[in-house]
Protein backbone atom coordinates (compact mmCIF):
# COMPACT_ATOMS: atom_id res chain seq x y z
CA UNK A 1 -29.16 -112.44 120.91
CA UNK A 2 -32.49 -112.97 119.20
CA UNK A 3 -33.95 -110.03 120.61
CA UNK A 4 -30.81 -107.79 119.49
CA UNK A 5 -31.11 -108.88 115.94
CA UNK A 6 -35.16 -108.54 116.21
CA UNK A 7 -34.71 -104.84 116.77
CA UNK A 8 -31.24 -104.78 113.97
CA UNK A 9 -33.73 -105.85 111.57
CA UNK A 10 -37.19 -103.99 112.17
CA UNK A 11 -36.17 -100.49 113.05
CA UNK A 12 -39.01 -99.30 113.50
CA UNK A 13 -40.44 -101.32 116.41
CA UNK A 14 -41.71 -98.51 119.17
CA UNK A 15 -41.61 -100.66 122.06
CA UNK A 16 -39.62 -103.38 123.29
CA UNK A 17 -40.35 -104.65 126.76
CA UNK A 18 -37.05 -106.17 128.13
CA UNK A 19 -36.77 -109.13 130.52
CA UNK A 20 -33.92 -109.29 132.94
CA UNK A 21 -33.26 -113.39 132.39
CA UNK A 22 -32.77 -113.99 128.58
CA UNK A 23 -31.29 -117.49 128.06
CA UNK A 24 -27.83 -116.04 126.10
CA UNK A 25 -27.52 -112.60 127.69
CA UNK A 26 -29.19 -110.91 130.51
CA UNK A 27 -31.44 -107.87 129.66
CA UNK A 28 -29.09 -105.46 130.58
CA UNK A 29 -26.29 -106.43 127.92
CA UNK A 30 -29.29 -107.05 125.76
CA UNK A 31 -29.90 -103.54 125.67
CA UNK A 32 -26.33 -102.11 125.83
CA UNK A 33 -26.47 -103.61 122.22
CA UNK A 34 -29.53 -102.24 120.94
CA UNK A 35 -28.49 -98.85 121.91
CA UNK A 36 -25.72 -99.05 119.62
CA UNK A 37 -27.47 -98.93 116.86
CA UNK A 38 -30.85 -97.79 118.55
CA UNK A 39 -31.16 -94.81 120.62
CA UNK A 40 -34.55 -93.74 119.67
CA UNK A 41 -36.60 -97.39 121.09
CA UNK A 42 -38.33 -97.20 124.10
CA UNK A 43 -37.02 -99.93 126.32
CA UNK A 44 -38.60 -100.94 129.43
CA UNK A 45 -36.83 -103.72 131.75
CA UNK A 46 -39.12 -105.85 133.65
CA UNK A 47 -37.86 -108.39 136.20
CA UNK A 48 -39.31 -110.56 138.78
CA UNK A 49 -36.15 -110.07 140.67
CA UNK A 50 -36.54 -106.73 143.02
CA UNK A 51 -33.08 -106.68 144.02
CA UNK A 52 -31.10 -103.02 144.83
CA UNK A 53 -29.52 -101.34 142.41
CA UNK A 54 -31.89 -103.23 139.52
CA UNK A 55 -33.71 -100.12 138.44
CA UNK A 56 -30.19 -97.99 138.19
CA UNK A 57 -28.52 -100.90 136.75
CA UNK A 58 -31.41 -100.89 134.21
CA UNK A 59 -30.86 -97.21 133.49
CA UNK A 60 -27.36 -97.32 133.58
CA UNK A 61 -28.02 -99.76 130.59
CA UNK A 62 -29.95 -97.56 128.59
CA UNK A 63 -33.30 -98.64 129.57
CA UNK A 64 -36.18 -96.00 130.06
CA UNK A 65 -37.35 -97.41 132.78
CA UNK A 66 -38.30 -100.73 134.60
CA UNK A 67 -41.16 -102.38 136.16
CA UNK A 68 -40.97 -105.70 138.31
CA UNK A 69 -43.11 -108.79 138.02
CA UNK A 70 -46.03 -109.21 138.74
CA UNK A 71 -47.04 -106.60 136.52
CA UNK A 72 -50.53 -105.22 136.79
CA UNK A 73 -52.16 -103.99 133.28
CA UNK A 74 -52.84 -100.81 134.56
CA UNK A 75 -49.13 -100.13 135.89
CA UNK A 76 -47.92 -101.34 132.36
CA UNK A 77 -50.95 -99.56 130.64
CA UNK A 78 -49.54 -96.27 132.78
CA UNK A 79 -46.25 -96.86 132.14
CA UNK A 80 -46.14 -97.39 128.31
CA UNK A 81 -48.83 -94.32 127.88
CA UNK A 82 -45.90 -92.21 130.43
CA UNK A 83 -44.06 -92.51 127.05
CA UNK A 84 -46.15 -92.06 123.96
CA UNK A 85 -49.16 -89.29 125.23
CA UNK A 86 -46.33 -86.69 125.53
């Protein structure tokens, strides 16, 4: 819930890189609520969890996209640059 009223309260945050295990709500309802009121963030789910159906589950969610743990700073480097050098 913190990260849901995190992004309520600073619209303008660019980013938000979304973990699938949040202690009140997992990621994915996490970010159903954000895009409520936020369709414009870029969210990116990352999990150490590769189970199937994750990344469409993600996406079905509203996430951008999704990268799973360990993350290598190039692959995240890539990734967040995939959305922001357009």
């Amino acid at each position: 819930m913190e990260a849901v009223e995190f992004c309520r309260t600073n619209p303008d945050i660019d980013l938000v890189l979304m973990d699938v295990q949040l202690p009140d709500l997992n990621g994915f309802e996490a970010t159903r609520q954000i895009r409520e009121f936020n369709k414009e963030v870029v969210i990116i789910t990352q999990t150490a969890d590769i189970l199937t159906g994750d990344r469409e589950k993600a996406i079905k969610a509203g996430c951008n996209d999704y990268i799973s743990k360990p993350i290598g700073k190039s692959a995240l480097l890539s990734l967040i640059q995939s959305y922001f050098n357009k």
